[in-house]
Protein backbone atom coordinates (compact mmCIF):
# COMPACT_ATOMS: atom_id res chain seq x y z
CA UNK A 1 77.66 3.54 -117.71
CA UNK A 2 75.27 6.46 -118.06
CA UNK A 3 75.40 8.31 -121.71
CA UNK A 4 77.07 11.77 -121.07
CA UNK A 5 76.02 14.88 -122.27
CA UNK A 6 72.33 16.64 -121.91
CA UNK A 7 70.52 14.66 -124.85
CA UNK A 8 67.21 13.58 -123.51
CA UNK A 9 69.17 10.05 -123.38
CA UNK A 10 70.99 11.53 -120.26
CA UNK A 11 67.50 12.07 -117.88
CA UNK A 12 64.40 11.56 -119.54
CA UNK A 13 62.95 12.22 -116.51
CA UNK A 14 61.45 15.91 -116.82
CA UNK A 15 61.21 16.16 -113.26
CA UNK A 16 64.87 14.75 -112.38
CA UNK A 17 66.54 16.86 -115.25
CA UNK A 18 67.90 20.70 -116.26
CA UNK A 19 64.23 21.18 -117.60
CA UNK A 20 62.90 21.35 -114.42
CA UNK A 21 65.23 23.92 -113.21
CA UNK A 22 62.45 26.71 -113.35
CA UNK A 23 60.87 25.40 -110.69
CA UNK A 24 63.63 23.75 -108.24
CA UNK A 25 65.02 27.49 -108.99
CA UNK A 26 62.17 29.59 -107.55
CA UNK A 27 62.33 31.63 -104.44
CA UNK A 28 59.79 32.56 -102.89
CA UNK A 29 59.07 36.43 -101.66
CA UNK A 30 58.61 35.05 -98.28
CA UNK A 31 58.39 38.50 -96.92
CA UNK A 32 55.21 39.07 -99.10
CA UNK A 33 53.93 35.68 -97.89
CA UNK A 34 53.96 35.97 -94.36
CA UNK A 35 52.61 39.79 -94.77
CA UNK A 36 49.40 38.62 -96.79
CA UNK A 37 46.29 38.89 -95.33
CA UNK A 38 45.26 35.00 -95.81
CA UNK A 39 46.07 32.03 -94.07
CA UNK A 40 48.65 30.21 -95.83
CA UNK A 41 48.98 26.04 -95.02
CA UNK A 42 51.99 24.26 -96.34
CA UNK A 43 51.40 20.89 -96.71
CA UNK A 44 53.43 17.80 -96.94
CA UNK A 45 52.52 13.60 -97.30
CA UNK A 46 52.98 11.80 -94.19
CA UNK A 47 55.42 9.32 -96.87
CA UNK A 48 56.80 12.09 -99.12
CA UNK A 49 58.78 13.42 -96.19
CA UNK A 50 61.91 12.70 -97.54
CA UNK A 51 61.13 13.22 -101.03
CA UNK A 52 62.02 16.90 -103.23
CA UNK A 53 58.50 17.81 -102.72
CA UNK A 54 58.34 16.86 -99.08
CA UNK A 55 61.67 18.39 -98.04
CA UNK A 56 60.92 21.70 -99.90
CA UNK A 57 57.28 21.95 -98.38
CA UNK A 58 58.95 21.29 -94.54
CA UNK A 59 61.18 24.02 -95.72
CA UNK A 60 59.06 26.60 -96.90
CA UNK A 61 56.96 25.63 -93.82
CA UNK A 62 59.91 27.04 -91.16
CA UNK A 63 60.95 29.74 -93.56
CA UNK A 64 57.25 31.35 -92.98
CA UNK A 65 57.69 30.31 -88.78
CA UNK A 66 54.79 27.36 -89.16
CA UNK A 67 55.10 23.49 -89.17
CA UNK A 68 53.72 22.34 -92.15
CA UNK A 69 50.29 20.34 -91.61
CA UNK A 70 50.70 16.65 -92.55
CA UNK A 71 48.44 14.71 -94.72
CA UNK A 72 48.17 11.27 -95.15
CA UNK A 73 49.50 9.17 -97.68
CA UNK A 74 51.79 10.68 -100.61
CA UNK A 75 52.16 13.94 -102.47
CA UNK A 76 49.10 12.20 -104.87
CA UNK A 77 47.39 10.78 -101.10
CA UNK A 78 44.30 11.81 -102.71
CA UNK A 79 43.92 9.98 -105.64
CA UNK A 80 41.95 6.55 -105.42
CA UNK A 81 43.58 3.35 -106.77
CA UNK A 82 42.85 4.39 -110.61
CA UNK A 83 45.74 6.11 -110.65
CA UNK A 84 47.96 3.26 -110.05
CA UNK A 85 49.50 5.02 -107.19
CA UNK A 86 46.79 4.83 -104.64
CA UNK A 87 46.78 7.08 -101.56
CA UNK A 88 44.09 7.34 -99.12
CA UNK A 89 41.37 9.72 -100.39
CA UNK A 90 39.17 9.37 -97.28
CA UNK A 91 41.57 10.00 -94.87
CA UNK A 92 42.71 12.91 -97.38
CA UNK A 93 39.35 14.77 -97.14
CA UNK A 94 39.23 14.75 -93.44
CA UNK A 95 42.23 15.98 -92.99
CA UNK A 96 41.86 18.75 -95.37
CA UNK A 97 37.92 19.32 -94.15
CA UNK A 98 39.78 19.88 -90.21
CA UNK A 99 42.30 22.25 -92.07
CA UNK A 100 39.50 24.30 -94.08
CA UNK A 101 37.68 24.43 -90.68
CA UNK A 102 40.68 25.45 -88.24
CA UNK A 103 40.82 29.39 -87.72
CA UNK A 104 44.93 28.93 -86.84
């Protein structure tokens, strides 16, 4: 059984508890997005998809009327195997060299 209350016992997880709440509260002005004057790319990992990260991109994504561009690996997919949660950092950096090159 889990401990109740909001001790750090309860999620010491920063990212899966009440402390993170400034930031699965924001809101974009998504008005003042889609009137700026530069490109904006939301991106998502190819495996986060389902994750907070990856749902909230895809979502941001249709809120502004574009898909969001798809990189490989994981919301870390470019970070080498030092990190202990290797994602493909070749594959990354072509992707994101086709983005920084595409006018759309």
């Amino acid at each position: 059984m889990k401990p109740r209350g909001r001790g750090p016992e309860w999620r010491p997880d920063p990212l899966l508890s009440d402390r993170s709440s400034a930031v699965t509260s924001y809101r974009p002005d998504f008005d003042a997005l889609a009137a700026a004057p530069t490109r904006i790319v939301i991106a998502v990992g190819e495996e986060s998809a389902g994750t907070v990260t990856g749902r909230t991109s895809l979502a941001t994504a249709e809120l502004l009327g574009q898909q969001a561009t798809v990189f490989p690996s994981h919301h870390g997919g470019f970070m080498g195997g030092e990190s202990g949660y290797p994602g493909q950092p070749e594959a990354f950096a072509r992707k994101l060299r086709d983005v920084f090159n595409n006018d759309n």
